[in-house]
Protein backbone atom coordinates (compact mmCIF):
# COMPACT_ATOMS: atom_id res chain seq x y z
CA UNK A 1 0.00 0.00 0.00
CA UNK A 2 1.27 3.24 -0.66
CA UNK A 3 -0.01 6.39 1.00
CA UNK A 4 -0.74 9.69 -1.08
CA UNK A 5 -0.63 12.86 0.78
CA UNK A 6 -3.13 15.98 -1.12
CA UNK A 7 -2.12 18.98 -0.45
CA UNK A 8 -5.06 21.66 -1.91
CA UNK A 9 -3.94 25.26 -3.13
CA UNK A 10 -5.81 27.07 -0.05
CA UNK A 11 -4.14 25.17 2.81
CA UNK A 12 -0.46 25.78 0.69
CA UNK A 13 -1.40 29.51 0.66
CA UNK A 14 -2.06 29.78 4.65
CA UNK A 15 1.33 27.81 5.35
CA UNK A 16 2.63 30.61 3.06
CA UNK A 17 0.62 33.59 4.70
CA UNK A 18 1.52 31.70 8.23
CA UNK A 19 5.00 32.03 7.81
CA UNK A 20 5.19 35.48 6.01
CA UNK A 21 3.42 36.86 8.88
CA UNK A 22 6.61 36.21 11.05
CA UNK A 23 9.20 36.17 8.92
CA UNK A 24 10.58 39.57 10.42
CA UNK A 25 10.68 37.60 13.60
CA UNK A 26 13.78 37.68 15.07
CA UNK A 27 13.83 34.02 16.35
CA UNK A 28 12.66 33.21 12.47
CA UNK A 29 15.19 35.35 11.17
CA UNK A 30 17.94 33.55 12.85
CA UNK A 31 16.24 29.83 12.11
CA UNK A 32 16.43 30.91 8.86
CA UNK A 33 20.28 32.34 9.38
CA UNK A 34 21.34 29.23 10.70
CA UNK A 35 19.63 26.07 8.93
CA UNK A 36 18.54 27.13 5.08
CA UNK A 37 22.35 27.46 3.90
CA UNK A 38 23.33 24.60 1.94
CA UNK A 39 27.42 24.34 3.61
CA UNK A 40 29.35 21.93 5.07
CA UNK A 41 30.26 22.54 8.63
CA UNK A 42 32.15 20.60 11.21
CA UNK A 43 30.48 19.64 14.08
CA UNK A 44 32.28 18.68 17.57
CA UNK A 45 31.56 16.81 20.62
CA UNK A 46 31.10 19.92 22.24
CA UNK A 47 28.77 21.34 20.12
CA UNK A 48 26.47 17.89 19.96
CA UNK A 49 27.10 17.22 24.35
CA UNK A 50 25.15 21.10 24.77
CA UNK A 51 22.47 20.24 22.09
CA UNK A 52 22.35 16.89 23.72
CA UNK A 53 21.48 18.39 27.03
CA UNK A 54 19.09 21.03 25.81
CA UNK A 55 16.95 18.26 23.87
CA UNK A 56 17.29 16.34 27.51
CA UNK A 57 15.82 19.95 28.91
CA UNK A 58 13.58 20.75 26.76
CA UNK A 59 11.29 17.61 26.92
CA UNK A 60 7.82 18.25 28.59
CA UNK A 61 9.19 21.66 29.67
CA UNK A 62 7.89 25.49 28.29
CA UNK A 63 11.25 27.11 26.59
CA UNK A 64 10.18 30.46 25.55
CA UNK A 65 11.91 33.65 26.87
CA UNK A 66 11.22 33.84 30.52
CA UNK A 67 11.59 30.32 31.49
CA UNK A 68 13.98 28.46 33.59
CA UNK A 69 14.60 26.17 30.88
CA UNK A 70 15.21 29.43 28.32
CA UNK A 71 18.04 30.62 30.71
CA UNK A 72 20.00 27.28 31.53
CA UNK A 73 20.17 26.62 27.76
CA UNK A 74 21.38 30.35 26.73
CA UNK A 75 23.60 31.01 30.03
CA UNK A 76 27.31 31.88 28.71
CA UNK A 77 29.23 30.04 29.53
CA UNK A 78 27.12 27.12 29.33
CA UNK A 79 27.29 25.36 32.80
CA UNK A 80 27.71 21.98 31.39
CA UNK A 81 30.31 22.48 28.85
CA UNK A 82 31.76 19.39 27.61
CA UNK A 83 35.96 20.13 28.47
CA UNK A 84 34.52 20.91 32.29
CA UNK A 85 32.36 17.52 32.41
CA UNK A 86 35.57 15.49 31.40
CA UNK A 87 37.12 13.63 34.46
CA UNK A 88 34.40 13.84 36.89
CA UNK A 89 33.90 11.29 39.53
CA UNK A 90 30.50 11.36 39.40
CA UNK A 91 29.17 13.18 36.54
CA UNK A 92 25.41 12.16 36.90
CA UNK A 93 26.00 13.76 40.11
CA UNK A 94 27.31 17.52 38.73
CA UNK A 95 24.82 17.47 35.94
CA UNK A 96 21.64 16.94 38.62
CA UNK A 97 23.30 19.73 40.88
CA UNK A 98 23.27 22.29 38.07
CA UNK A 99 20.25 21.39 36.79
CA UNK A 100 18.54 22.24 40.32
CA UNK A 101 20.46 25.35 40.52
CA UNK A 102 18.11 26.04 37.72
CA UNK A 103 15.32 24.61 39.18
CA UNK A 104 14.53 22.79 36.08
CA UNK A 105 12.18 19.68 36.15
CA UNK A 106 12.89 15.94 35.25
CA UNK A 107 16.39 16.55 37.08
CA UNK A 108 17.16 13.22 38.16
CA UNK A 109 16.23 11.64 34.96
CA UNK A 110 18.27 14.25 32.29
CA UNK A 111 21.63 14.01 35.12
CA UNK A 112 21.38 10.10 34.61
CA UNK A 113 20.08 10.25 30.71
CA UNK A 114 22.93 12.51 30.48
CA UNK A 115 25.73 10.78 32.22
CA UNK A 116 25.07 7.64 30.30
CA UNK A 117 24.93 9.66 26.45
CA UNK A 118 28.43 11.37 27.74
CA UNK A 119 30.06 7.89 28.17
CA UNK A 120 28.64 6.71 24.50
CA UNK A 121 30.06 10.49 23.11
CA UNK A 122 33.61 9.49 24.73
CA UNK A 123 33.18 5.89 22.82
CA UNK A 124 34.29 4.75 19.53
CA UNK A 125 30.55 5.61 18.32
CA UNK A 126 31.35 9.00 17.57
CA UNK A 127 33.23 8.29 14.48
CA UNK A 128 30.08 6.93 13.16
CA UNK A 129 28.11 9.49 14.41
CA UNK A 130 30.28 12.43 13.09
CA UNK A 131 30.24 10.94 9.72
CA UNK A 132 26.60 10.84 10.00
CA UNK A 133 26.19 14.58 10.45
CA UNK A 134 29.20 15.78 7.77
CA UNK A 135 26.38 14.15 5.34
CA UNK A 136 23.17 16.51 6.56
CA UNK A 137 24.04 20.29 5.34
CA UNK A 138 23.98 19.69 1.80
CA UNK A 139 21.58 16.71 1.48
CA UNK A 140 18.11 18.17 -0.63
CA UNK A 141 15.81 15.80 0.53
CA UNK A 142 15.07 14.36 4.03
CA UNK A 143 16.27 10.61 3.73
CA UNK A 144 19.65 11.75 5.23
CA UNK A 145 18.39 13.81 8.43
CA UNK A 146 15.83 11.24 8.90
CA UNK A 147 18.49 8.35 9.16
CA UNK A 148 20.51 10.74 11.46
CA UNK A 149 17.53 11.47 13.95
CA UNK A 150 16.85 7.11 13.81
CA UNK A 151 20.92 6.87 15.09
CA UNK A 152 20.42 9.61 17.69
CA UNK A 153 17.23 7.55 19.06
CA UNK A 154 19.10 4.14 18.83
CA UNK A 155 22.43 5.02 20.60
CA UNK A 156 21.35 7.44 23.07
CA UNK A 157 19.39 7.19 26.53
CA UNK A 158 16.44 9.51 26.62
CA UNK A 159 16.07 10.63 23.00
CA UNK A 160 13.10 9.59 20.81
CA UNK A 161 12.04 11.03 17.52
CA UNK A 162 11.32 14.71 18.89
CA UNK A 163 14.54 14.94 21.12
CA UNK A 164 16.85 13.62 18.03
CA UNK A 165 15.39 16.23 15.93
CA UNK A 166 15.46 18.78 18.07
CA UNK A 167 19.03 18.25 18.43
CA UNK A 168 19.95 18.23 14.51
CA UNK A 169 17.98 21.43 14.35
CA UNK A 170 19.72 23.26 17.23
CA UNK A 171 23.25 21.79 15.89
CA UNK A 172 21.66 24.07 12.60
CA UNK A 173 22.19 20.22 9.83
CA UNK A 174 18.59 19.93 9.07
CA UNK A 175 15.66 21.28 6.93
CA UNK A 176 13.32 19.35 6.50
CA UNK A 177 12.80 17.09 9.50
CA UNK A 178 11.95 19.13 12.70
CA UNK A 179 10.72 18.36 16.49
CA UNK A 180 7.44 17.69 16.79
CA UNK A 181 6.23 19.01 20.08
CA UNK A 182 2.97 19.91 21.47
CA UNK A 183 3.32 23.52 20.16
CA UNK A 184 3.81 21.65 16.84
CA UNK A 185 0.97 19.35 17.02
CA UNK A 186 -1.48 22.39 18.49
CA UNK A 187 -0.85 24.31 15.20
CA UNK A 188 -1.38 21.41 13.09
CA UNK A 189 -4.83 20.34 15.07
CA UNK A 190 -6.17 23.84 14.80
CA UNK A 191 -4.84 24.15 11.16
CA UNK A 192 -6.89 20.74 9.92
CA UNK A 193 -4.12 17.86 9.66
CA UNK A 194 -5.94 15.28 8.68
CA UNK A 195 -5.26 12.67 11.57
CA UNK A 196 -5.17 14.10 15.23
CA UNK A 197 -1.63 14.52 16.71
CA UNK A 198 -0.61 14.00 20.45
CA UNK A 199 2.52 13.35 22.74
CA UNK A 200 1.37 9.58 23.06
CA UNK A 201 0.95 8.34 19.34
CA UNK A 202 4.07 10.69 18.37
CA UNK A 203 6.19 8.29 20.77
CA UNK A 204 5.57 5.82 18.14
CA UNK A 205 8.97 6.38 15.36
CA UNK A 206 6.79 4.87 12.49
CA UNK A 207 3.74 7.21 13.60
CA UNK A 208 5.94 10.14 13.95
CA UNK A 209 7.75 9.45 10.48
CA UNK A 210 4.02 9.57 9.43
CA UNK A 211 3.31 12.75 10.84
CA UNK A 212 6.80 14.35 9.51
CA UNK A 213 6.27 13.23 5.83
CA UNK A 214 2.61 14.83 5.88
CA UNK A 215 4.00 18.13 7.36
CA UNK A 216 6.90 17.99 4.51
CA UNK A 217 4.97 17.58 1.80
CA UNK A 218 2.57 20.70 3.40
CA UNK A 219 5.57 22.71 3.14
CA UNK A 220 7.12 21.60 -0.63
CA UNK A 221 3.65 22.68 -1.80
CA UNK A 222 3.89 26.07 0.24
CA UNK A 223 7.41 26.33 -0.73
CA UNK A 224 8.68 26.93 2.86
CA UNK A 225 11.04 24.70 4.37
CA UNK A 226 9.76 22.65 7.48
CA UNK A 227 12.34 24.49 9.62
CA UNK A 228 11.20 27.52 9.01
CA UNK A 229 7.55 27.07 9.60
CA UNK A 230 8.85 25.53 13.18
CA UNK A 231 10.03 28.65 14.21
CA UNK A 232 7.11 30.33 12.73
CA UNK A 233 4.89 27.95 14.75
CA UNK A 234 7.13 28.69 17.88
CA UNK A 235 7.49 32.38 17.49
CA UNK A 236 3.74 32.48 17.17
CA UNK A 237 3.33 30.83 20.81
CA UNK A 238 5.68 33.93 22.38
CA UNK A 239 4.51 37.05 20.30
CA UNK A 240 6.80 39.25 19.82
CA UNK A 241 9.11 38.36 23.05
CA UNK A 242 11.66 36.91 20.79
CA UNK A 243 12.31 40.73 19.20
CA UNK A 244 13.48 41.54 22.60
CA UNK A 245 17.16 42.36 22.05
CA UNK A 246 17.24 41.18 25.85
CA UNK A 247 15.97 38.00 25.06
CA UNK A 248 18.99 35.03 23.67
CA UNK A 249 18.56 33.28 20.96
């Protein structure tokens, strides 16, 4: 069987209105900065532990400007950095510690998730996964980002479909495959997706795959770029909090 998704000119043209509507957006603008080039960048440990964390973070937590979650994810320096995690005794221990400083939720869980995904980083896994990502940047369909997101979920603790995507996305290697979350899946209800989206059946990989192909090929008949409509979808959500020049991006 072979599923055919219909995509009519009027809902196209309110994806397109959607996203024009925010495009001056600074939190679009810099989505747009950051994840339409077509380039090859090299991506480090570093870089992947921090996005690794704020996927960990961000799961079943608000994220806007304001929140806890917002500040322990923008602080500079970042708290966790990777070179300052290194040679702990008991890293599970450090992570939960600075995660309460925060007073972010789920802290137990993330310092243990965490602990465990920093051992497979230090492994000889991240040869594979480093080759992996060098592929995503210039890839022009969503076959390689969606075979990157399936490696994040099978090799590390505590990230599913949404968390491995919104990893890829915050690392700035994918386009078309985005992180599905209930902001997400709000917009899509209220916009008329034609099967009804929520946290449980999106747990499913094959069901979210589902999901992700339908909201692509929304998009290619739009001609906006899942990534963008995202942070169209997200900006939306805040208003106009994300032009703050207070407020990190």
């Amino acid at each position: 069987m072979k599923l055919v998704w219909s995509i009519s000119e009027v809902d196209a043209q309110k994806v397109c209105n959607f996203v024009e509507s925010w495009r001056n957006n600074r939190f679009v603008q810099e989505r747009v900065a950051r994840n339409t080039p077509r380039r090859r960048v090299t991506i480090t440990k570093e870089q992947v532990w921090k996005a690794m964390l704020c996927a960990l973070a961000t799961t079943r937590q608000r994220s806007g400007p304001g929140t806890k979650v917002h500040m322990f994810i923008t602080a500079d320096p970042f708290p966790l950095g990777y070179g300052d995690c290194r040679g702990l005794d008991d890293l599970c221990a450090h992570i939960q510690a600075v995660l309460q400083d925060y007073r972010l939720r789920r802290s137990t869980k993330i310092a243990i998730e965490g602990a465990k995904n920093f051992a497979i980083l230090e492994s000889d896994r991240w040869s594979r996964l480093d080759a992996t990502l060098a592929r995503l940047p210039t890839d022009d369909e969503p076959d390689a980002e969606r075979t990157a997101a399936d490696f994040l979920a099978e090799t590390f603790h505590g990230i599913g479909p949404k968390q491995s995507r919104n990893l890829l996305q915050d690392l700035g290697l994918t386009r078309f495959e985005i992180p599905i979350d209930s902001r997400i899946a709000r917009w899509l209800n209220a916009f008329g997706f034609p099967v009804r989206i929520n946290a449980a059946t999106l747990a499913d990989p094959n069901y979210y795959a589902f999901v992700s192909r339908g909201v692509q090929e929304l998009c290619r008949a739009a001609g906006v770029l899942p990534c963008v409509l995202d942070a169209a979808v997200f900006a939306s959500y805040d208003g106009e909090k994300w032009n703050d020049p207070a407020v990190k991006i």
